[in-house]
Protein backbone atom coordinates (compact mmCIF):
# COMPACT_ATOMS: atom_id res chain seq x y z
CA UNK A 1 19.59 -43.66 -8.35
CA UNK A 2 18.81 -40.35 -6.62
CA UNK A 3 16.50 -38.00 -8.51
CA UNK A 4 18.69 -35.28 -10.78
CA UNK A 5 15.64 -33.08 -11.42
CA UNK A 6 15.82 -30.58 -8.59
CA UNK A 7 18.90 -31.46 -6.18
CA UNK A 8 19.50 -28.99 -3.38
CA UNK A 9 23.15 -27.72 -4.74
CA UNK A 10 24.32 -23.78 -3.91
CA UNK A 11 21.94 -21.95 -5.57
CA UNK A 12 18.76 -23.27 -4.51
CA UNK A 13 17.32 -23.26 -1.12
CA UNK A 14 18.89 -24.22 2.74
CA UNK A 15 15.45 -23.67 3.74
CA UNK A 16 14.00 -22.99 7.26
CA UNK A 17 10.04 -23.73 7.37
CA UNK A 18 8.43 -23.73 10.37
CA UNK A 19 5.64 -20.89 11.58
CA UNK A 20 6.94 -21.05 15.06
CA UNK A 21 10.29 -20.30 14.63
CA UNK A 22 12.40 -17.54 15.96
CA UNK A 23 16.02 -16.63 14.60
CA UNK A 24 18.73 -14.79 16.36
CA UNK A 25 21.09 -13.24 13.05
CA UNK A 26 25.07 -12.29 14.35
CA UNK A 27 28.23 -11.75 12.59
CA UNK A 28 28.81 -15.04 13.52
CA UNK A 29 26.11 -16.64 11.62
CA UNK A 30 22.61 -17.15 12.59
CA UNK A 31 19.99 -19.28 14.80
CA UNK A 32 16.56 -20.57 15.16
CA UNK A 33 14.50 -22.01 17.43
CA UNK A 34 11.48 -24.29 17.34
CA UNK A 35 8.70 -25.46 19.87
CA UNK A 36 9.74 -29.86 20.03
CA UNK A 37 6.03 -30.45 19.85
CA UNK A 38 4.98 -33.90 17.17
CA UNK A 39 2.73 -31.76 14.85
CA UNK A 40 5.55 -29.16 14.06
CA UNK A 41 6.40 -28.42 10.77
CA UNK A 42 9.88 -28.16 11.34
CA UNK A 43 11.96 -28.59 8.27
CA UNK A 44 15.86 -27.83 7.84
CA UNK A 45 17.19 -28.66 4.77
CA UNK A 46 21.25 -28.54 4.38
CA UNK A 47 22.27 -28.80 0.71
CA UNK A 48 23.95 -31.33 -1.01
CA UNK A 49 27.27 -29.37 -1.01
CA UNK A 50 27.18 -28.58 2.54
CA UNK A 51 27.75 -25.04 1.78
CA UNK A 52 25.98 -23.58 5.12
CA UNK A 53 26.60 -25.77 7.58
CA UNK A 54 23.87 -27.22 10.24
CA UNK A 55 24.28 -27.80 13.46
CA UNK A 56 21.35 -28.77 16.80
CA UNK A 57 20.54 -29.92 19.74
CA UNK A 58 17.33 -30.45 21.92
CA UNK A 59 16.62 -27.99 24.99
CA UNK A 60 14.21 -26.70 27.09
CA UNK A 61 11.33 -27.94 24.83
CA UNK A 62 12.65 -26.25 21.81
CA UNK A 63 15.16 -27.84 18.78
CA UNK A 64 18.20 -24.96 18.45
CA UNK A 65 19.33 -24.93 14.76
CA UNK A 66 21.98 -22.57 13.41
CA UNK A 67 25.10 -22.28 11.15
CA UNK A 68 27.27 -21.84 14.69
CA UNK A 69 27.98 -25.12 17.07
CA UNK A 70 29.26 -22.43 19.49
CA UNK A 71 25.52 -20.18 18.79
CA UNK A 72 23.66 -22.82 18.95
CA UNK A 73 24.80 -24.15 22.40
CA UNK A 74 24.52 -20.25 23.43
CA UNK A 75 21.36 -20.33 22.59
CA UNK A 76 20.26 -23.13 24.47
CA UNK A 77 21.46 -21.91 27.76
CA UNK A 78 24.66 -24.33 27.33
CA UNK A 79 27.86 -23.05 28.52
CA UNK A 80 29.87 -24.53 24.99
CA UNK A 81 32.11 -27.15 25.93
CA UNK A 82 34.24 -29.65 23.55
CA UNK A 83 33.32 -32.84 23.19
CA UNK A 84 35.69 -35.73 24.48
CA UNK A 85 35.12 -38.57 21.92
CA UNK A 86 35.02 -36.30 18.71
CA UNK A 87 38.01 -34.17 19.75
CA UNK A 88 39.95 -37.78 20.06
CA UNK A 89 38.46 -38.36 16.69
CA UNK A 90 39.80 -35.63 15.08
CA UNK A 91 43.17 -35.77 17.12
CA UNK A 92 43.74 -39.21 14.76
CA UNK A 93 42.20 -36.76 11.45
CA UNK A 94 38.62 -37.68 11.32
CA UNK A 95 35.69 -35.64 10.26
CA UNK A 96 32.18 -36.85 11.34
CA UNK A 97 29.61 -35.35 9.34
CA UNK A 98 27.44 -35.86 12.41
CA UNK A 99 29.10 -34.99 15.18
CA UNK A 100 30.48 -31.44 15.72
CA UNK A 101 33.56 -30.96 18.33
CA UNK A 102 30.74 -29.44 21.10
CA UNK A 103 29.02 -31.70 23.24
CA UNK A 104 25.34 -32.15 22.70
CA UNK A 105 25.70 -30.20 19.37
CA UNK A 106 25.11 -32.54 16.43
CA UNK A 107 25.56 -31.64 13.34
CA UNK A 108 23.34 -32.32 9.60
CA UNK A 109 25.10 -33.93 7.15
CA UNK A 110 25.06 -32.86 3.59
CA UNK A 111 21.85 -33.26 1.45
CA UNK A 112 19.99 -34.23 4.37
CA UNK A 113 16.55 -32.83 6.24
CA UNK A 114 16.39 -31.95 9.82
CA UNK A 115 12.35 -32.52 10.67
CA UNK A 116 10.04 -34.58 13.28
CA UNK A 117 8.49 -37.93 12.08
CA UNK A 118 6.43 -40.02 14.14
CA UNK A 119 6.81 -37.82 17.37
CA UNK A 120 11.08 -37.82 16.86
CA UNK A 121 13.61 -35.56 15.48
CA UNK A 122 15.05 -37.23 12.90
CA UNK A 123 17.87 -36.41 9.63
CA UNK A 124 17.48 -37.94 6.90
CA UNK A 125 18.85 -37.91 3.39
CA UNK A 126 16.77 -35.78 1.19
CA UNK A 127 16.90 -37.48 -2.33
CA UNK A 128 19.20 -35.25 -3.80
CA UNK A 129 22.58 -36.84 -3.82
CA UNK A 130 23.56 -37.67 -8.06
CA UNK A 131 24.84 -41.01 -9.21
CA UNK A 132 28.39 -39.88 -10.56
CA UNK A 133 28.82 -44.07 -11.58
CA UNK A 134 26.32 -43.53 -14.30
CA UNK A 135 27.35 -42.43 -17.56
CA UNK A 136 26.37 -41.04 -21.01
CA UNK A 137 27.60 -42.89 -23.34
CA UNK A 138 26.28 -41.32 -26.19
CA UNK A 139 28.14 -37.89 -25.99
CA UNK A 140 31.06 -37.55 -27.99
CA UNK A 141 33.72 -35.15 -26.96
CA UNK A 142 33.28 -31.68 -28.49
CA UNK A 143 29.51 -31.82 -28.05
CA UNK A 144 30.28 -32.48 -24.34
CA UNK A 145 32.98 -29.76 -23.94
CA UNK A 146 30.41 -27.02 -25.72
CA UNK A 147 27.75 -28.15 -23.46
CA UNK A 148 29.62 -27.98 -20.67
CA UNK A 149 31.18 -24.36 -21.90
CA UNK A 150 27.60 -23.05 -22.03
CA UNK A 151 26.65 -24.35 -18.32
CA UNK A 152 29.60 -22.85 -16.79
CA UNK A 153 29.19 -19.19 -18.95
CA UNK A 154 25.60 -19.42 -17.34
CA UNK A 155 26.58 -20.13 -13.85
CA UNK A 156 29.49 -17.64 -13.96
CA UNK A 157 27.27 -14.79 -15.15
CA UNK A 158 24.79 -15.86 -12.98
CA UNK A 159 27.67 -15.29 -9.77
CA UNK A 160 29.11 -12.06 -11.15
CA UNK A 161 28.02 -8.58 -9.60
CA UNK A 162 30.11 -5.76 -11.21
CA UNK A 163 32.60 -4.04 -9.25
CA UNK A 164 31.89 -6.50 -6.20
CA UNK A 165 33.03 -9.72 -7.49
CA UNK A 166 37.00 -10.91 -7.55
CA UNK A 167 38.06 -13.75 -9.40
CA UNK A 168 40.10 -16.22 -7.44
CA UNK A 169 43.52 -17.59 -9.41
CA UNK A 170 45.70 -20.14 -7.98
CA UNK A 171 47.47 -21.09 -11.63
CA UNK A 172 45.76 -23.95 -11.70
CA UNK A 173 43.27 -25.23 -14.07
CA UNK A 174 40.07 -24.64 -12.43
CA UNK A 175 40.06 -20.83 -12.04
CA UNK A 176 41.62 -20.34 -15.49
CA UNK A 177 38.76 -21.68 -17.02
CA UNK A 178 36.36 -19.75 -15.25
CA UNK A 179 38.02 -16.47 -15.37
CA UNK A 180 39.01 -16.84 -19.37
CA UNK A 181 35.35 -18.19 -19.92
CA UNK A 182 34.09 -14.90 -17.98
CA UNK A 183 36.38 -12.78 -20.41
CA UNK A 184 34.99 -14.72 -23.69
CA UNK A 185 31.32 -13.67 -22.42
CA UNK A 186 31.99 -10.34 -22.08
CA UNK A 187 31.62 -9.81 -18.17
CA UNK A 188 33.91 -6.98 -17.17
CA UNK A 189 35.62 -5.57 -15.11
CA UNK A 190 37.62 -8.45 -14.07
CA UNK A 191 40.22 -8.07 -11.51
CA UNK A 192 41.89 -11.46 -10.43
CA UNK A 193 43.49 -12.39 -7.38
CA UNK A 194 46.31 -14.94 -6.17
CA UNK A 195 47.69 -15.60 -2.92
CA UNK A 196 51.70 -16.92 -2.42
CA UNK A 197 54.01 -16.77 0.84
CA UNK A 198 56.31 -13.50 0.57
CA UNK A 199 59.59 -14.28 -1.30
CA UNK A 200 58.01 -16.68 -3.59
CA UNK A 201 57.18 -13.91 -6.19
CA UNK A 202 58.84 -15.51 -8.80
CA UNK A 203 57.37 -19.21 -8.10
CA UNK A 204 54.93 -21.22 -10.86
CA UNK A 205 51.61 -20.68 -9.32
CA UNK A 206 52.05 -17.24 -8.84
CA UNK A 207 53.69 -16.60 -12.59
CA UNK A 208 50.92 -19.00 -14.47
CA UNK A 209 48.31 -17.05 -12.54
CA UNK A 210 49.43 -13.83 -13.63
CA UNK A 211 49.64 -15.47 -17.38
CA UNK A 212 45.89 -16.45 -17.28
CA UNK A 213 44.76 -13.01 -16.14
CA UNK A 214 46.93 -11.17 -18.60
CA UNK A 215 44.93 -13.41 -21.35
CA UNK A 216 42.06 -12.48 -19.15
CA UNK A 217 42.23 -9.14 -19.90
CA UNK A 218 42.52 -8.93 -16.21
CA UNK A 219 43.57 -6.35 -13.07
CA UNK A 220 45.90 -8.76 -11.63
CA UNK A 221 46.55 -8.49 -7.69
CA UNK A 222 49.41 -10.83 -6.48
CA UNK A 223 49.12 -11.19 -2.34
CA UNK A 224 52.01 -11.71 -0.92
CA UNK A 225 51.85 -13.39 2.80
CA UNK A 226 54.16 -12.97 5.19
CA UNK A 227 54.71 -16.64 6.86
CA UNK A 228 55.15 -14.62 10.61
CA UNK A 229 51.37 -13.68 10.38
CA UNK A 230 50.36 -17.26 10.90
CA UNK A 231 50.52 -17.69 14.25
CA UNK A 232 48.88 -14.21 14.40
CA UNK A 233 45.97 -15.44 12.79
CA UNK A 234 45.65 -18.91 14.26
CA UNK A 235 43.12 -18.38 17.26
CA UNK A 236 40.75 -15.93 14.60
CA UNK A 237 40.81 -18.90 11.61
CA UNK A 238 40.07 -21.71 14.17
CA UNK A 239 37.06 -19.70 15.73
CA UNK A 240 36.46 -18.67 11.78
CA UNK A 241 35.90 -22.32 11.07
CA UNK A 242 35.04 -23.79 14.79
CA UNK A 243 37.74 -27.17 13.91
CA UNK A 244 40.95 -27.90 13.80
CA UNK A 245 43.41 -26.06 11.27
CA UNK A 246 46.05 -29.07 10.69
CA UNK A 247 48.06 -26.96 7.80
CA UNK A 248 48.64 -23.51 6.66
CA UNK A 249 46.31 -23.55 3.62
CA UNK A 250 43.47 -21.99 5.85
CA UNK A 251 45.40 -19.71 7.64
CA UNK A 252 46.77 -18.36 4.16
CA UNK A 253 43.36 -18.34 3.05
CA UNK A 254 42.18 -16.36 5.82
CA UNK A 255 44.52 -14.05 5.62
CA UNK A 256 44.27 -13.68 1.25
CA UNK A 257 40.50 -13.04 2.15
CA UNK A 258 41.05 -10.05 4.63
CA UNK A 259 43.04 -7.96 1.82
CA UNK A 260 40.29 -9.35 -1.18
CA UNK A 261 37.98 -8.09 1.27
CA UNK A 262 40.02 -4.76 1.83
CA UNK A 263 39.79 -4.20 -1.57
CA UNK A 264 36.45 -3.27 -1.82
CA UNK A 265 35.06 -6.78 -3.07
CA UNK A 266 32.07 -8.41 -1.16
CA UNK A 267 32.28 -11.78 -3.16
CA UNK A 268 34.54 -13.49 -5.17
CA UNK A 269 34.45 -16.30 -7.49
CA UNK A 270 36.35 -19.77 -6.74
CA UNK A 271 37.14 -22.79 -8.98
CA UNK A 272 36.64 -25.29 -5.91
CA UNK A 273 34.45 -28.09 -6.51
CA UNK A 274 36.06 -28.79 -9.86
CA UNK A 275 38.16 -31.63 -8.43
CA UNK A 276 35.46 -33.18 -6.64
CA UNK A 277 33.34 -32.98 -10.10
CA UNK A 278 35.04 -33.27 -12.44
CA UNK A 279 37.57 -36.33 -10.47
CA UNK A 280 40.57 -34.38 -10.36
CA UNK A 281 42.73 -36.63 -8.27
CA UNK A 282 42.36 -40.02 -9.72
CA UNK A 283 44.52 -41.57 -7.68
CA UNK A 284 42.88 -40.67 -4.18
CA UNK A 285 39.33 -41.11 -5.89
CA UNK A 286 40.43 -45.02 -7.00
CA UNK A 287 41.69 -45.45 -3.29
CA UNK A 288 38.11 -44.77 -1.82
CA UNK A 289 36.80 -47.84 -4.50
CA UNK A 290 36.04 -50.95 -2.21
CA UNK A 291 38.41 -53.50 -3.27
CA UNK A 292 37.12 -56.19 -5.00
CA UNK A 293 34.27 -54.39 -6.48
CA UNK A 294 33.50 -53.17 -9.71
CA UNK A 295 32.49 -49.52 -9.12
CA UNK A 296 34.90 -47.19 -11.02
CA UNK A 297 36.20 -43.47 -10.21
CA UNK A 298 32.34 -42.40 -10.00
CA UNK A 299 31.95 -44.15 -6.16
CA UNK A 300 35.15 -42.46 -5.28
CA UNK A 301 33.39 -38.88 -6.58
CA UNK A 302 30.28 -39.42 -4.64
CA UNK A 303 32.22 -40.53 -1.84
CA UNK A 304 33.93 -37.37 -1.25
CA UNK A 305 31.31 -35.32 -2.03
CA UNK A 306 29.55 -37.14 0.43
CA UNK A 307 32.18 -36.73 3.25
CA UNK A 308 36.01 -35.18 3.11
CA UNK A 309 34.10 -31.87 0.84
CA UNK A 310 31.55 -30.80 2.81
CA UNK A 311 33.00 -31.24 5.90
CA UNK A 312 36.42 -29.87 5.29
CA UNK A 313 37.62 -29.26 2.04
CA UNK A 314 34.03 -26.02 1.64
CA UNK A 315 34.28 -24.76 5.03
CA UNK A 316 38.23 -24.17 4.99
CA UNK A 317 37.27 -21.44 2.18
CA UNK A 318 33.93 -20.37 2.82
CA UNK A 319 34.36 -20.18 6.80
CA UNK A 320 37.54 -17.89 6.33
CA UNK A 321 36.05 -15.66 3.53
CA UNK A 322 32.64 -15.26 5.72
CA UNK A 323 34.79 -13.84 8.50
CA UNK A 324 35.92 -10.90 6.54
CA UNK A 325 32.34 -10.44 4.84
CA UNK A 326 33.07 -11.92 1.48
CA UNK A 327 30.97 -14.69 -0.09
CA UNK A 328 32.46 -17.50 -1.95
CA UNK A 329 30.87 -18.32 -5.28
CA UNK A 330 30.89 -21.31 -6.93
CA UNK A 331 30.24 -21.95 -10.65
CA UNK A 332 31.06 -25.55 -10.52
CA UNK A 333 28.58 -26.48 -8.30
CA UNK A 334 25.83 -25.07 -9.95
CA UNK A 335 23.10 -27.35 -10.72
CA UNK A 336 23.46 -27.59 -14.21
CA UNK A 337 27.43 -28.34 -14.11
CA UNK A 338 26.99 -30.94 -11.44
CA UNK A 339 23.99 -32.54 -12.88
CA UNK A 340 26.10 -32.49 -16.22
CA UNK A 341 29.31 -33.68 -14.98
CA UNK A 342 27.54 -36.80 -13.08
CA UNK A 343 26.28 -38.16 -16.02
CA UNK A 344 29.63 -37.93 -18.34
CA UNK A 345 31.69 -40.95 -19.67
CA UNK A 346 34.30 -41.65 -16.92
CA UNK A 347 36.93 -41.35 -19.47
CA UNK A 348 35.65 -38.15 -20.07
CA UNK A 349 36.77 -37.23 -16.68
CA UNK A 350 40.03 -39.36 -16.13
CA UNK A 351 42.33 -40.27 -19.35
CA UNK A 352 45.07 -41.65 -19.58
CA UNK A 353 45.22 -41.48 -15.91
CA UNK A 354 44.46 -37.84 -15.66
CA UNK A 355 41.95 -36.20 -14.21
CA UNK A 356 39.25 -33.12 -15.14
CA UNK A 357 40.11 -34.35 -18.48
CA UNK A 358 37.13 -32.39 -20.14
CA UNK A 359 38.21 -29.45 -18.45
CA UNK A 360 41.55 -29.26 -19.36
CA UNK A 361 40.49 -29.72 -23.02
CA UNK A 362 38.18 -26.69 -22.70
CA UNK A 363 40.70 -24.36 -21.15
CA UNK A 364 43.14 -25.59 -24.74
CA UNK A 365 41.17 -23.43 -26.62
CA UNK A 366 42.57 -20.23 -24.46
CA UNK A 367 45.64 -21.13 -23.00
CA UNK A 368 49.11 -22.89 -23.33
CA UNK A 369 49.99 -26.46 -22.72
CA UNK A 370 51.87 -26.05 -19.75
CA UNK A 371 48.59 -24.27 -17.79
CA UNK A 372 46.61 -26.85 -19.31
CA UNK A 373 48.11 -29.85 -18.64
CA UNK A 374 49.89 -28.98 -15.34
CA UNK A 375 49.66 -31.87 -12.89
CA UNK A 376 47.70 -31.70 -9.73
CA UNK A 377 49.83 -30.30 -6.93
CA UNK A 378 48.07 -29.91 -3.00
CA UNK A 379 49.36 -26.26 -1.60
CA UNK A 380 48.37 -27.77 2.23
CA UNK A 381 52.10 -27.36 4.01
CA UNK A 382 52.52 -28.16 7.71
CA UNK A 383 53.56 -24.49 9.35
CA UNK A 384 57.54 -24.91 9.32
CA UNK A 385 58.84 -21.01 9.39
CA UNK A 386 60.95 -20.20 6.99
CA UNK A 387 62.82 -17.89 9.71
CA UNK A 388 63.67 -18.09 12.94
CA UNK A 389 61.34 -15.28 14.51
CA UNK A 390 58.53 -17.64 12.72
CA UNK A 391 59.56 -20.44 14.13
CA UNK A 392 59.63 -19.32 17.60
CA UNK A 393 56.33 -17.60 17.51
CA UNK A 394 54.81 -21.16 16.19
CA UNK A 395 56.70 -22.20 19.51
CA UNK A 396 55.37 -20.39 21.40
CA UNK A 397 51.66 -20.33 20.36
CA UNK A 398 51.91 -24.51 21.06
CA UNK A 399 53.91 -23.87 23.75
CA UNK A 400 50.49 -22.38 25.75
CA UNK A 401 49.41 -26.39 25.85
CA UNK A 402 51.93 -26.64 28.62
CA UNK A 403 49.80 -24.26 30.85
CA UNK A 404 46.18 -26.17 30.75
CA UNK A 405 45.75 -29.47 32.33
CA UNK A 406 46.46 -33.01 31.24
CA UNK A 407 43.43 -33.99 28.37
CA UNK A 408 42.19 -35.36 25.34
CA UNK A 409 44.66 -38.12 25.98
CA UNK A 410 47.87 -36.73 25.52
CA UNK A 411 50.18 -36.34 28.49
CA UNK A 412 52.72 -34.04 29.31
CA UNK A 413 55.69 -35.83 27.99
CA UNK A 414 53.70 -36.40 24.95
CA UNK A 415 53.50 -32.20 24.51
CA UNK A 416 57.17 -31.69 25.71
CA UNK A 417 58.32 -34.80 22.33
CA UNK A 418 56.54 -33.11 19.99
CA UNK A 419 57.59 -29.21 20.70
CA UNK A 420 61.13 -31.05 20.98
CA UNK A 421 60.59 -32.85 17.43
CA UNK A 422 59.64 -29.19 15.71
CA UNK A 423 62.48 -27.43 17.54
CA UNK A 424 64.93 -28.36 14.80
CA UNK A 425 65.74 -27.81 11.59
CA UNK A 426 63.27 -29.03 8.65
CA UNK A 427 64.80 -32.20 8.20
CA UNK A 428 63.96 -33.31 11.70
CA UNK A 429 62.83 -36.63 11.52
CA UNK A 430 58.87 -36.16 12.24
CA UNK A 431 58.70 -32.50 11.75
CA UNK A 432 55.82 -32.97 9.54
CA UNK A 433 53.61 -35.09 11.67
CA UNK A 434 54.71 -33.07 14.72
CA UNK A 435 53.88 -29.89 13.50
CA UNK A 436 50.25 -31.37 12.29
CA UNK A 437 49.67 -32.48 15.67
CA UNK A 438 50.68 -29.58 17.39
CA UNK A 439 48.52 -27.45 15.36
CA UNK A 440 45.10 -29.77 16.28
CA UNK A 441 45.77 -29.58 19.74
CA UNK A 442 46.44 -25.62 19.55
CA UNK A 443 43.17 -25.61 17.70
CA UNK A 444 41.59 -27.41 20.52
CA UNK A 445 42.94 -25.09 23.06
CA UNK A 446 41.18 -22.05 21.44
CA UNK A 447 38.39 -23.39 20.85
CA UNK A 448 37.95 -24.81 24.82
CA UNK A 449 39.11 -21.46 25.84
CA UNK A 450 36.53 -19.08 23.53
């Protein structure tokens, strides 16, 4: 079992340490260099959440280490260029938590160190990954949920800055809690935020976030998107978060972000992380569980954390936020809450087959049933257009594949079937699966092209 006394969540230290080093900062992030010499003291440390992500490569005598795969191969005199096996990796939906999209550009994986051992630069894990398969046994419920209500009150103050913090509500249970736990404390002023597509005033999300901030106390902003901006946004999200953008959740996150931002706010606070915590979708956590084996919903927790979190799941909100100067908080990833939630009784976490369990009893003693006990509900869509002017600007933004040579392993008649398959109307057969396609190889485009 990993040691829980000091592990490197948000919060505590990505540190650089190495007397030689010189960084280059940008709006685009920021990057160092080191001499490649056996007695350096070069240390890079990414933390266990991957909140800042890592990325390097070896040049010219020197290690290149920065929070930009494009910066970094900048840096090193490399003209960036995309990477053939990883972009055929991601083409079929993987993420590699080592291997960025640019070629020569690795990248560190959560909770590991970057440093030289033995003459070599080397990663390795840094200890501080928790054990979410252990539990406590011998915490009963409502001392549990008051603990846990007294580590989240201290990591929420601990985020808020008056008048430059917004509170992020998407109706669901996660942001309720924090937001009704930062009225019970006192912290003030608290103006909440929710994001839905234009016309879809009236739909739950939108409605049960409004609820929650008018029990808040809250200023409640409701942004409205407008489904044509999309393809607007596409080419600035994908160089936002240097990947592929598969769905509309992080173009609708990038664009939320831009009027947060326009709003005077520099940071805002965010219930993600809960899910991966606190095992808020049982059913995909059980599915990661080795067959056969005895390991319970914990291994699926650590799993993800590990993996699908840190390498998509944080940068598709922290990437988009960054590129309109706001900073992402996160309360549930404090050390405290994580430490706390590894060590609770699974059934503390999943009853009954549902999950954040604890959570959802916490937020009873503020809100309804129906906020509390809503079921979990993904807002990831495949970009459709509700109109026809949408539609045909989503045609033609994939429609610019046509004009670059034959790569990546998909052919021309390949392109031509899936424009064809998301030509028609929403019940076409494959529309889904087209459109997801379509958007990765888009994403590909820009990023070979920038």
């Amino acid at each position: 079992m990993a040691d829980q006394s000091s592990p490197s969540w948000p919060g505590s230290d990505s540190a650089l340490v190495d007397s030689g080093s010189h960084r280059t900062m940008s709006l685009s992030g920021w990057v160092d260099s080191f001499p490649l010499d056996k007695d350096s003291s070069l240390q890079i440390r990414r933390d266990t959440a991957g909140l800042e992500r890592v990325f390097y490569t070896v040049s010219l005598d020197s290690v290149f280490a920065g929070s930009s795969a494009r910066l970094v191969a900048l840096s090193a005199l490399a003209e960036p260029s995309l990477d053939e096996a990883a972009v055929r990796s991601s083409l079929m939906g993987h993420v590699s938590r080592r291997r960025s999209l640019y070629r020569g550009i690795a990248k560190l994986p959560a909770g590991h160190r970057l440093l030289m051992a033995n003459g070599k630069l080397v990663a390795l894990p840094d200890g501080s990954e928790l054990d979410f398969t252990a539990e406590d046994t011998s915490l009963s419920l409502p001392v549990a949920i008051e603990r846990l209500r007294t580590r989240l009150e201290d990591s929420i103050e601990a985020h808020f800055t008056p008048g430059r913090t917004a509170f992020l509500l998407s109706g669901g249970v996660d942001s309720a809690v924090l937001l009704l736990l930062a009225a019970s404390i006192g912290i003030s002023p608290l103006h909440a935020f929710a994001f839905g597509i234009e016309g879809e005033r009236d739909s739950g999300d939108l409605k049960r976030a409004e609820r929650i901030a008018r029990l808040a106390g809250a200023r409640f902003t409701p942004v409205l998107i407008q489904e044509a901006v999309f393809p607007e946004r596409f080419t600035s999200c994908v160089l936002a978060l240097e990947d592929v953008v598969s769905d509309t959740l992080p173009l609708m996150k990038f664009e939320f972000f831009r009027h947060v931002a326009a709003a005077g706010y520099t940071s805002c606070v965010s219930g993600l992380g809960a899910d991966e915590v606190f095992a808020g979708d049982p059913r995909h956590l059980t599915s990661l569980v080795p067959p056969g084996t005895r390991m319970g919903i914990g291994f699926g927790q650590r799993e993800v954390l590990r993996r699908q979190f840190p390498e998509w799941t944080l940068p598709a909100e922290v990437r988009p936020a960054a590129a309109h100067g706001l900073e992402v908080r996160l309360p549930y990833l404090s050390a405290p809450a994580v430490q706390f939630a590894a060590s609770l009784p699974h059934d503390f976490r999943v009853r009954d087959g549902v999950g954040k369990y604890i959570l959802r009893e916490l937020l009873s003693e503020f809100a309804e049933p129906d906020v509390c006990w809503q079921p979990k509900v993904s807002r990831a869509a495949p970009a459709r257009g509700a109109t026809t002017a949408c539609r045909e600007a989503w045609r033609t933004l994939h429609g610019k594949l046509l004009e670059i040579p034959e790569r990546w392993g998909v052919s021309r008649e390949t392109l031509l079937a899936l424009l064809g398959a998301v030509s028609g109307s929403e019940a076409s057969p494959g529309l889904e699966a087209a459109s997801r396609q379509l958007m990765r190889l888009s994403s590909l485009r820009v990023l070979s092209s920038h």
